[in-house]
C-alpha atoms as a PDB file:
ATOM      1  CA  UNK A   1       0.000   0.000   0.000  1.00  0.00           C
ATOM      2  CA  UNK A   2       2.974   1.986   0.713  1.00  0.00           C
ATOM      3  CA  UNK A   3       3.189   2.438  -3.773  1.00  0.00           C
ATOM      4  CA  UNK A   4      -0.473   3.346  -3.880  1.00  0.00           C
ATOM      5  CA  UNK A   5      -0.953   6.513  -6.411  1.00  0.00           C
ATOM      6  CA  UNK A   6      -2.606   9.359  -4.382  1.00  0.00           C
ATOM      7  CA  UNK A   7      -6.088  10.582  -6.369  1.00  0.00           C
ATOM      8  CA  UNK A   8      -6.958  14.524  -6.292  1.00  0.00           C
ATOM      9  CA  UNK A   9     -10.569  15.285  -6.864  1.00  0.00           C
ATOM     10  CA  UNK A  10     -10.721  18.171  -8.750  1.00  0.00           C
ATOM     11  CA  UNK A  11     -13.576  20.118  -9.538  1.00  0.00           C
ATOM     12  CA  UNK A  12     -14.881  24.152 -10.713  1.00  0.00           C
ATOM     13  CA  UNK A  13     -17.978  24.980  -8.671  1.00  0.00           C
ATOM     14  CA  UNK A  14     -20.473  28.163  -8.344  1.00  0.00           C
ATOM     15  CA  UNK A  15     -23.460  28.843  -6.409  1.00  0.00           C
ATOM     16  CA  UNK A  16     -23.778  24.812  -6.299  1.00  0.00           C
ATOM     17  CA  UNK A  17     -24.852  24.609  -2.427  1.00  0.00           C
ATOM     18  CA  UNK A  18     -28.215  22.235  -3.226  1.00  0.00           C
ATOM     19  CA  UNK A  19     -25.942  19.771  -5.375  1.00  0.00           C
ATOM     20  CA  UNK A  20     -22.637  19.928  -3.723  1.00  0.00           C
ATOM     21  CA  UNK A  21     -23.095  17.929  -0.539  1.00  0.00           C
ATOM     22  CA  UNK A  22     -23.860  14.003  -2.171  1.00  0.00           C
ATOM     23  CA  UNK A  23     -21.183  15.218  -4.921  1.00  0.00           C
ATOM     24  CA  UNK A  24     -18.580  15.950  -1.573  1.00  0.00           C
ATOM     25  CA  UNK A  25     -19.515  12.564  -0.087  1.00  0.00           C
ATOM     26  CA  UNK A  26     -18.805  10.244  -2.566  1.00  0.00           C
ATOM     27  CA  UNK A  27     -15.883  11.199  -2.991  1.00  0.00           C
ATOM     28  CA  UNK A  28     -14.476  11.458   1.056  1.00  0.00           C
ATOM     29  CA  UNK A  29     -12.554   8.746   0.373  1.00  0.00           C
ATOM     30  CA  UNK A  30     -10.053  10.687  -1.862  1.00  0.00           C
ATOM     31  CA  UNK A  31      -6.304  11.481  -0.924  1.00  0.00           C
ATOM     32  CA  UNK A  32      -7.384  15.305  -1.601  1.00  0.00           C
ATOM     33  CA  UNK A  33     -10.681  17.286  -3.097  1.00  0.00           C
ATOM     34  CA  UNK A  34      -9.784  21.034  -4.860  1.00  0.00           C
ATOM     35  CA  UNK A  35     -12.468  22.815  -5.517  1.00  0.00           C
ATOM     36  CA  UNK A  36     -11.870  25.965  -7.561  1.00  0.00           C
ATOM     37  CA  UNK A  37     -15.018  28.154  -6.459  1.00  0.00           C
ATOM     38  CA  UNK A  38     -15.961  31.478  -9.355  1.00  0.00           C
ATOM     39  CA  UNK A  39     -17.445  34.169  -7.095  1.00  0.00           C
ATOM     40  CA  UNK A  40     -20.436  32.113  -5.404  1.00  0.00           C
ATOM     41  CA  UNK A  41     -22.890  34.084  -3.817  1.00  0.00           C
ATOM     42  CA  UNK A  42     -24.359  30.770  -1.732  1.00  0.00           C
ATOM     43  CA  UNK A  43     -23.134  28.613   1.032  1.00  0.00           C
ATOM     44  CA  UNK A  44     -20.838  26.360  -1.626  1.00  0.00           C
ATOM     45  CA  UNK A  45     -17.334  27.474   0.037  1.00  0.00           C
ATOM     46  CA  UNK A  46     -18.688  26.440   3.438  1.00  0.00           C
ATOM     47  CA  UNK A  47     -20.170  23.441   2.313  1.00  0.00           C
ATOM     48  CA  UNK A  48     -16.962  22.537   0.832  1.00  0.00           C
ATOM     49  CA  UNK A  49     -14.849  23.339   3.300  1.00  0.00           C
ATOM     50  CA  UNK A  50     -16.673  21.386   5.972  1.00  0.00           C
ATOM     51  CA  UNK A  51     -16.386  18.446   3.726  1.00  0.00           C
ATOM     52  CA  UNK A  52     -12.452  19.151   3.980  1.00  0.00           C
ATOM     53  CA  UNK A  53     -11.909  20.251   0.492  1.00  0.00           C
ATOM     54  CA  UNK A  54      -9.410  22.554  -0.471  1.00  0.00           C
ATOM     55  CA  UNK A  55     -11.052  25.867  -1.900  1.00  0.00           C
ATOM     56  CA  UNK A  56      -9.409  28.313  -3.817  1.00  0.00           C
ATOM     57  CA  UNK A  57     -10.876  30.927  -5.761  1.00  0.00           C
ATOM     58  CA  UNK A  58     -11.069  33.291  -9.188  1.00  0.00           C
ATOM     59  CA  UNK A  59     -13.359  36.493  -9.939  1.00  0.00           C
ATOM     60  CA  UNK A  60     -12.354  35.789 -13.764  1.00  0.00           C
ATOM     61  CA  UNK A  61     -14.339  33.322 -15.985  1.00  0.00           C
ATOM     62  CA  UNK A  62     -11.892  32.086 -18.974  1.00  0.00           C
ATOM     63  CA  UNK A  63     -14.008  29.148 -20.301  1.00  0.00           C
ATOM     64  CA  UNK A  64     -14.799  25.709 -18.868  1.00  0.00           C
ATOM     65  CA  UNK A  65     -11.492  24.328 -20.565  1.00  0.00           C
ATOM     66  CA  UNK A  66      -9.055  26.523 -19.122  1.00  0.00           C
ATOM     67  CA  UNK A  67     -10.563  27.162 -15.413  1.00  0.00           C
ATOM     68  CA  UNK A  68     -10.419  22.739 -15.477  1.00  0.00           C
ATOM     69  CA  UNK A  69      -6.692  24.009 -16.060  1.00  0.00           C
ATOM     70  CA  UNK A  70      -5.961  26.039 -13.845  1.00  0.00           C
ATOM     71  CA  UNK A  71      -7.918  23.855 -10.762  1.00  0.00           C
ATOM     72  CA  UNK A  72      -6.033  21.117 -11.703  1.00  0.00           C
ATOM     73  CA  UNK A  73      -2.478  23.356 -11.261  1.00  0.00           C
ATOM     74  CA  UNK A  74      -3.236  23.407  -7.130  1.00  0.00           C
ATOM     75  CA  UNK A  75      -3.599  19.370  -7.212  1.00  0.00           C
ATOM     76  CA  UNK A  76      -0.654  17.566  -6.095  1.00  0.00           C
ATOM     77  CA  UNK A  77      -2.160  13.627  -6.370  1.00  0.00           C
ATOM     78  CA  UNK A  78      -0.699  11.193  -9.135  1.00  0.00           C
ATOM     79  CA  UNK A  79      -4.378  10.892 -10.459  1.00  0.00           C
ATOM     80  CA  UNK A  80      -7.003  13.491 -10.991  1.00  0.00           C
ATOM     81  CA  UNK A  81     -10.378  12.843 -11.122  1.00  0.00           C
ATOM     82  CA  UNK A  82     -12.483  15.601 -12.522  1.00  0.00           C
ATOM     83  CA  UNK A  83     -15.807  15.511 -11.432  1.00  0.00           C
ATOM     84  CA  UNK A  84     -18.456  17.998 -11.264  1.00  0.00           C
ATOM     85  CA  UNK A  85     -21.247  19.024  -8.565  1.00  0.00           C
ATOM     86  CA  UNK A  86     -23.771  17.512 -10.274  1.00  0.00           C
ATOM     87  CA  UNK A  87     -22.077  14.333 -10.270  1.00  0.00           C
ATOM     88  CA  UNK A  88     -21.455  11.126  -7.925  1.00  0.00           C
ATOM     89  CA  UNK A  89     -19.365   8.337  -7.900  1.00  0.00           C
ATOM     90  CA  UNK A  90     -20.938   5.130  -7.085  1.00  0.00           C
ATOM     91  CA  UNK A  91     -19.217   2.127  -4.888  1.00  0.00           C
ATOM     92  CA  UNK A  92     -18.922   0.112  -7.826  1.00  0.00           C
ATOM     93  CA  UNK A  93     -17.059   2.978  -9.681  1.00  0.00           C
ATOM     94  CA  UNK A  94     -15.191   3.767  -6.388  1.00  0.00           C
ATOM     95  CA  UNK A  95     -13.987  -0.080  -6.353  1.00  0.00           C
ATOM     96  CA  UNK A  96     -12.749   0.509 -10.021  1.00  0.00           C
ATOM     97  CA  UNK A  97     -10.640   3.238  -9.236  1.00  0.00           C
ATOM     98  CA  UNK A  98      -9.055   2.270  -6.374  1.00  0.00           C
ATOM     99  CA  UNK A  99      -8.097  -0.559  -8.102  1.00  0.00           C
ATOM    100  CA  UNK A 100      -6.660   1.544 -10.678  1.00  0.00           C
ATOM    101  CA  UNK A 101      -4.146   3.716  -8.045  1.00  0.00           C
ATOM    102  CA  UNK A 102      -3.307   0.131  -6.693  1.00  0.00           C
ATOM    103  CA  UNK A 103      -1.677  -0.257  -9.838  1.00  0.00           C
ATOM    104  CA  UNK A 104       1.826   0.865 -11.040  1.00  0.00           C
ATOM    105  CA  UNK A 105       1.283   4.928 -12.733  1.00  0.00           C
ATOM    106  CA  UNK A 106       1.734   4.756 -16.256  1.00  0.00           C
ATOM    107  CA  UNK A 107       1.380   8.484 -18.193  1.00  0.00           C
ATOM    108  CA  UNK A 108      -0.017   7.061 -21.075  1.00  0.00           C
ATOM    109  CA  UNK A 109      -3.211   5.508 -19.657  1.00  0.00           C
ATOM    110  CA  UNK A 110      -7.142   7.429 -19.027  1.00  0.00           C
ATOM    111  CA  UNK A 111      -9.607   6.078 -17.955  1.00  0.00           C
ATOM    112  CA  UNK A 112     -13.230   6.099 -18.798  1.00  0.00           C
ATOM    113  CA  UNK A 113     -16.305   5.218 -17.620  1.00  0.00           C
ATOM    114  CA  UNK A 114     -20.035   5.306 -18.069  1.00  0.00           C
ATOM    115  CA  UNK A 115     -22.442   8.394 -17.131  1.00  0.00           C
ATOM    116  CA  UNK A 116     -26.081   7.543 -15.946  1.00  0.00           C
ATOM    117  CA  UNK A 117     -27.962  10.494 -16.742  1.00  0.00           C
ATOM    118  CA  UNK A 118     -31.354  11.321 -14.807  1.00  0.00           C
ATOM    119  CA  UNK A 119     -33.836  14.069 -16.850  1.00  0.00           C
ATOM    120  CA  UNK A 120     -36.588  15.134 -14.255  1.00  0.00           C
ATOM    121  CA  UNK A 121     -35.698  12.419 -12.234  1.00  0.00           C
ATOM    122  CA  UNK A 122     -35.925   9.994 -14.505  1.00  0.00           C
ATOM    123  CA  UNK A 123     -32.592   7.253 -15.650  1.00  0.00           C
ATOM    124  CA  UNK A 124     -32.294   7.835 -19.193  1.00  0.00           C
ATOM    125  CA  UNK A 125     -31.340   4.667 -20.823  1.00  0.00           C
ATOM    126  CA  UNK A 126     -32.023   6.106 -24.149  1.00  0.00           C
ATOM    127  CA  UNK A 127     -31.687   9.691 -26.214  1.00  0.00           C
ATOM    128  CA  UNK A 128     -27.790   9.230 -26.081  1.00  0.00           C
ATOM    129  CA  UNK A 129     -27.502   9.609 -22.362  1.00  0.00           C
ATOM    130  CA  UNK A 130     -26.431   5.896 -21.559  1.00  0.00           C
ATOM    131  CA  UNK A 131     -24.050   4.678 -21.406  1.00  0.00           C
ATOM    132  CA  UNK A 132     -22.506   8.202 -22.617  1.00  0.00           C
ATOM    133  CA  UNK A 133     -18.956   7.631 -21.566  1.00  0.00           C
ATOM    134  CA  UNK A 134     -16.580  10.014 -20.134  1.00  0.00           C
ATOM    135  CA  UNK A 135     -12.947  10.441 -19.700  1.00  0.00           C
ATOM    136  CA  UNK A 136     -12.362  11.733 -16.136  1.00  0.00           C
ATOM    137  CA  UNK A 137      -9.665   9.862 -14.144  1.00  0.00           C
ATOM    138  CA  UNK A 138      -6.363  10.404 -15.586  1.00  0.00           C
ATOM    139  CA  UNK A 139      -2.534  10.617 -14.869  1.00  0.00           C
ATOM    140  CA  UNK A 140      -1.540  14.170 -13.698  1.00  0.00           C
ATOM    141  CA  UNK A 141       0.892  15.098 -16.683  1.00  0.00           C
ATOM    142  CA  UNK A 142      -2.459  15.364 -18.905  1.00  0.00           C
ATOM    143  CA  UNK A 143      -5.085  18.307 -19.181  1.00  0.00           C
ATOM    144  CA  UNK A 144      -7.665  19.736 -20.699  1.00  0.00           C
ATOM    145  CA  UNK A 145      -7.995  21.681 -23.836  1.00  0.00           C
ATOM    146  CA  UNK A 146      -8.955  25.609 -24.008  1.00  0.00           C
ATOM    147  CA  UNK A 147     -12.301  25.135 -25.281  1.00  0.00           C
ATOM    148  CA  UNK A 148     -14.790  27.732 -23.440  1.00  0.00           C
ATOM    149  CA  UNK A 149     -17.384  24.900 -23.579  1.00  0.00           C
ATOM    150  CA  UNK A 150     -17.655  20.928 -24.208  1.00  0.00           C
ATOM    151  CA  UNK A 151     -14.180  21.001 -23.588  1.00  0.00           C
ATOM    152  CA  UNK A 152     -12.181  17.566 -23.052  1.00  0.00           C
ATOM    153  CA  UNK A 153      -9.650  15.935 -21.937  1.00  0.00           C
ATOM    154  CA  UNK A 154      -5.962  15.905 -24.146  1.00  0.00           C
ATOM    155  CA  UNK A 155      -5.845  12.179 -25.066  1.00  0.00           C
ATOM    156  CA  UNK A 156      -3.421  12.259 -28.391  1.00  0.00           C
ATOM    157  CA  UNK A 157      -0.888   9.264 -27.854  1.00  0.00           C
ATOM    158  CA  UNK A 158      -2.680   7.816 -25.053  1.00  0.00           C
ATOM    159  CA  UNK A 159      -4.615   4.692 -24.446  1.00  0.00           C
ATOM    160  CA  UNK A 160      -8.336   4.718 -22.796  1.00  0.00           C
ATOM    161  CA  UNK A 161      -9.541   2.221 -20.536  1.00  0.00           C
ATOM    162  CA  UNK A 162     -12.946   1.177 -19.660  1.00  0.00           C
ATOM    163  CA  UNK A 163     -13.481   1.334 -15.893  1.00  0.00           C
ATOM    164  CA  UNK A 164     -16.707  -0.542 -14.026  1.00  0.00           C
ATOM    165  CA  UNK A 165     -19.339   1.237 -12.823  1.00  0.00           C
ATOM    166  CA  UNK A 166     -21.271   4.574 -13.338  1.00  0.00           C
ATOM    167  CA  UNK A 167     -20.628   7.876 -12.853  1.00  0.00           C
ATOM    168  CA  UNK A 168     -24.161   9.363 -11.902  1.00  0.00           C
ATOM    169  CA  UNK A 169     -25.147  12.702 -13.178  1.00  0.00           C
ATOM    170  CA  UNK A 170     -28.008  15.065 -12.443  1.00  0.00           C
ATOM    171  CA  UNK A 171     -27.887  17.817 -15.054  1.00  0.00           C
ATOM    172  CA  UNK A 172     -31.480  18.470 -15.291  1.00  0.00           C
ATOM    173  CA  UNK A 173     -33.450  18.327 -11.672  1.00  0.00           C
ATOM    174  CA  UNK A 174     -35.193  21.834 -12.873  1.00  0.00           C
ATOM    175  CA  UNK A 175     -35.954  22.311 -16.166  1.00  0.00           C
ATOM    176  CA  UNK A 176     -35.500  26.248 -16.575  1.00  0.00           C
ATOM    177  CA  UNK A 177     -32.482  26.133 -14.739  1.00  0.00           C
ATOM    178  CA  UNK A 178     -31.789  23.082 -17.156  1.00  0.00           C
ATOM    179  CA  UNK A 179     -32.665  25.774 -20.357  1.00  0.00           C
ATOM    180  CA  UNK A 180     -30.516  28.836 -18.737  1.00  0.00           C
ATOM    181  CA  UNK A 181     -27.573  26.711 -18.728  1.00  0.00           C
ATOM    182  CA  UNK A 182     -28.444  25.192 -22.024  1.00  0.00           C
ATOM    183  CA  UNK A 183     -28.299  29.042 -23.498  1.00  0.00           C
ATOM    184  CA  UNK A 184     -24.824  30.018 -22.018  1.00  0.00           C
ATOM    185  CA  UNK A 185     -23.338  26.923 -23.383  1.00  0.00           C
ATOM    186  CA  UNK A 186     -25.164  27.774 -27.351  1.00  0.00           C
ATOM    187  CA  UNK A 187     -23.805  31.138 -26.650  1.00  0.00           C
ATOM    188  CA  UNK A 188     -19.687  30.441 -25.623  1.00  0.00           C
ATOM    189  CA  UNK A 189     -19.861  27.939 -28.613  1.00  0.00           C
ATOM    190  CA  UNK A 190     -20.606  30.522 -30.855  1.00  0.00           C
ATOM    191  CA  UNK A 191     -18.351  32.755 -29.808  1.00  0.00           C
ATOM    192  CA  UNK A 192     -15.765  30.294 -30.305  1.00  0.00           C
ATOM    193  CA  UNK A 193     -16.519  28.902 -33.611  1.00  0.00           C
ATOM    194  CA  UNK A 194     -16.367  32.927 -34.203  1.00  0.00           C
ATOM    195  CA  UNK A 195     -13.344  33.501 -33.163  1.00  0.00           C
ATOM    196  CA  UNK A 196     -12.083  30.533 -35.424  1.00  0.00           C
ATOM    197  CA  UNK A 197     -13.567  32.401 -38.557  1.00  0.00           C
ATOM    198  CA  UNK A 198     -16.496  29.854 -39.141  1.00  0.00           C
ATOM    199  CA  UNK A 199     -19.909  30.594 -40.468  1.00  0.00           C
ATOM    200  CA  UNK A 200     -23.102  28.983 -40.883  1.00  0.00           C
ATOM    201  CA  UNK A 201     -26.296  29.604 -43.341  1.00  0.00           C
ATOM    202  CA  UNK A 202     -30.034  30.195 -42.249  1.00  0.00           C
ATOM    203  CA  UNK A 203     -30.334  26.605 -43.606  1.00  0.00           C
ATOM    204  CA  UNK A 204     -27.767  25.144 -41.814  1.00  0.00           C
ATOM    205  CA  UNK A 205     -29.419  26.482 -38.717  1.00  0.00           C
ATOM    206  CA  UNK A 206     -32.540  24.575 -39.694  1.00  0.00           C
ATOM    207  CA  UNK A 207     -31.142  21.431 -40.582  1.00  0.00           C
ATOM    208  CA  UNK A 208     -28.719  20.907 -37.615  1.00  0.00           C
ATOM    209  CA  UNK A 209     -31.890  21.873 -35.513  1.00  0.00           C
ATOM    210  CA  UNK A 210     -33.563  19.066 -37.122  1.00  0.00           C
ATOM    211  CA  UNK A 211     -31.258  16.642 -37.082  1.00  0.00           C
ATOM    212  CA  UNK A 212     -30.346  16.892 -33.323  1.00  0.00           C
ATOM    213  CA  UNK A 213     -34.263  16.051 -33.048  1.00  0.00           C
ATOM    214  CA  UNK A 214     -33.922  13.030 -35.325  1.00  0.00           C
ATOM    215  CA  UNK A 215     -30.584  12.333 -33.693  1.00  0.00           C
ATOM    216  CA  UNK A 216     -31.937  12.260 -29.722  1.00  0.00           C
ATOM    217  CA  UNK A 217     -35.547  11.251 -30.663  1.00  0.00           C
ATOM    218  CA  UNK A 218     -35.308   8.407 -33.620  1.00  0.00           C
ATOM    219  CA  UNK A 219     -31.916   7.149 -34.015  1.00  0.00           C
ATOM    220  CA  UNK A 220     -30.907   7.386 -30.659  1.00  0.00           C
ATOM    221  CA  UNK A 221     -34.547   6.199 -29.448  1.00  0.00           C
ATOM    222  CA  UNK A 222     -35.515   8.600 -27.336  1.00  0.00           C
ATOM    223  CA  UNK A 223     -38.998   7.436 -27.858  1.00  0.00           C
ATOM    224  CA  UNK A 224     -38.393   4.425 -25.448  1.00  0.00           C
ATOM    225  CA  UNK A 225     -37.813   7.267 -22.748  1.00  0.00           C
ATOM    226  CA  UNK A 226     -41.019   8.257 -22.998  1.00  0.00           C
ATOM    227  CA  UNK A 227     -42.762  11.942 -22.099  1.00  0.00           C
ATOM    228  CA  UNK A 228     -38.814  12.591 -21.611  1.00  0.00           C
ATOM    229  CA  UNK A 229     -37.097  11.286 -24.211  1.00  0.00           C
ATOM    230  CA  UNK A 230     -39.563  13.733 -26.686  1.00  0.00           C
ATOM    231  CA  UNK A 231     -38.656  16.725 -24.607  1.00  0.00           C
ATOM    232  CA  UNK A 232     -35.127  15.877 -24.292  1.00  0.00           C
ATOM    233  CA  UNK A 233     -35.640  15.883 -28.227  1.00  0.00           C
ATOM    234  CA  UNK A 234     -37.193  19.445 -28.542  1.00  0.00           C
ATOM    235  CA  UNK A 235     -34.688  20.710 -25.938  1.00  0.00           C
ATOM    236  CA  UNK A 236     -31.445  19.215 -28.049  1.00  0.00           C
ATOM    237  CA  UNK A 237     -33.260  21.023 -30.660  1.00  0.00           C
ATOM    238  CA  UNK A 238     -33.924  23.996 -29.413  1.00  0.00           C
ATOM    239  CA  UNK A 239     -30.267  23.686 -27.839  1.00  0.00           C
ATOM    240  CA  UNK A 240     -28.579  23.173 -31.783  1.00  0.00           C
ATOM    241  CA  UNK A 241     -30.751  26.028 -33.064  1.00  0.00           C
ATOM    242  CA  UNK A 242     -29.819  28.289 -30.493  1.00  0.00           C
ATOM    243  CA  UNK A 243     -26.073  27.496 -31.612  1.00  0.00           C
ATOM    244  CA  UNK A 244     -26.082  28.097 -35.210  1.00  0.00           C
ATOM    245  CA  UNK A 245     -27.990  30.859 -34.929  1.00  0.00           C
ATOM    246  CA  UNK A 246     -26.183  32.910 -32.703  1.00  0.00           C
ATOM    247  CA  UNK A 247     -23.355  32.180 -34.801  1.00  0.00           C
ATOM    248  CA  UNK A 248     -25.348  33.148 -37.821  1.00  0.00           C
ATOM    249  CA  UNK A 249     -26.348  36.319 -36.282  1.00  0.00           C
ATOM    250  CA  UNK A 250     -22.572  37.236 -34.952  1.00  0.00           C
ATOM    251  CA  UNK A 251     -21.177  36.865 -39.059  1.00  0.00           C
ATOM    252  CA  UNK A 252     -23.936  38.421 -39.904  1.00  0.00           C
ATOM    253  CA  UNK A 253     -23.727  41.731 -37.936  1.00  0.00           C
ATOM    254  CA  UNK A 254     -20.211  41.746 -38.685  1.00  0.00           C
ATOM    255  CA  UNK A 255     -20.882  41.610 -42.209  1.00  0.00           C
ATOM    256  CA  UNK A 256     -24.028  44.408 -41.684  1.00  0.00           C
ATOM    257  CA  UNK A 257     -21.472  46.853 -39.803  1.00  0.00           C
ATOM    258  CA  UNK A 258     -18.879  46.410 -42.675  1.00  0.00           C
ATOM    259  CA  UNK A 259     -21.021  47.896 -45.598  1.00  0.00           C
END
């Protein structure tokens, strides 16, 4: 035991008081939790800090990709797992990964595993959101990308391995809440595809809309989730159009204020 790898939770939190404490607790067992806290206005730093994290804080807001970054920089375990508020790790995936820092490091090997995903309190086994596997435990020498949203984890040259058990994720417990969140995201992904000079058509914006309905709903059958599975539909649509359009609309005032 005296060669076991020491895990760091780490995790970027604000105003997540109602969500935070089962997150804390299920992961207890960890050599260290860091918890990099963005100007919360709730009881989150307390919450965390009786749970014996380690909180440090920013006033600045970079994107999800770099403040993962810049957490992970006040970690000092072999392993990070990067977890969010919303999220808990179950025994069976606690059993995997302590099996995993029983193991000799190796800086070339993440780890995956699967996300159960509960809509308004329901397990969604369809719609895309099982098994929906993440990469979250991983050797310290890796990070994550710059992306201001969907970021992920910097995997080129290195092998992924399938852990046992779930991750489980509440995303969507209130479903305005659920939609507010839904429109930042649209809105930092356009400004990024901006920023990398791409463009979209009025038609594009219609068909991508479409097709993440088709997508969620029919090839992905959503339909066998029910009253949830067809709202989970229209919000992935109304997610995609909300993308493409904003996009749309930031090429096309810069083309208006060109003339």
């Amino acid at each position: 035991m005296t060669n076991r790898q020491r895990l760091s939770v780490v995790m970027i939190a604000k105003n997540e008081e109602t969500l935070l404490p089962a997150c804390l607790d299920s992961v207890s067992w960890a050599d260290e939790i860091i918890m990099l806290n963005t100007v919360s206005s709730d009881n989150t730093v307390d919450i965390a800090l009786q749970a014996g994290a380690q909180v440090f804080h920013t006033d600045v807001w970079e994107g999800f990709g770099k403040q993962r970054q810049q957490a992970q920089r006040y970690s000092s375990g072999d392993m990070i797992l990067m977890i969010d508020s919303d999220e808990r790790v179950t025994p069976q995936l606690r059993a995997s990964i302590e099996a995993i820092l029983r193991q000799p490091p190796s800086e070339t090997i993440a780890y995956s595993m699967n996300r159960r995903n509960f809509f308004l309190g329901y397990l969604m086994r369809h719609s895309g959101w099982y098994p929906d596997r993440v990469i979250r435990l991983y050797p310290r020498v890796l990070g994550y990308n710059d992306n201001l949203v969907h970021e992920s984890l910097e995997t080129q040259g290195v092998s992924i391995v399938r852990l046992k058990g779930d991750l489980q994720h509440l995303p969507c417990n209130d479903l305005m809440l659920f939609q507010q969140k839904q429109l930042s995201y649209a809105a930092a992904w356009a400004r990024e595809r901006y920023q990398r000079g791409k463009h979209c058509s009025l038609f594009s914006v219609f068909s991508h809309m479409m097709g993440a309905f088709i997508k969620t709903f029919l090839l992905r059958a959503g339909f066998l989730d029910g009253k949830r599975g067809w709202i989970l539909a229209m919000v992935n649509a109304q997610y995609t159009f909300n993308k493409y359009s904003a996009l749309w609309a930031l090429n096309h005032v810069v083309d208006r204020d060109a003339l």
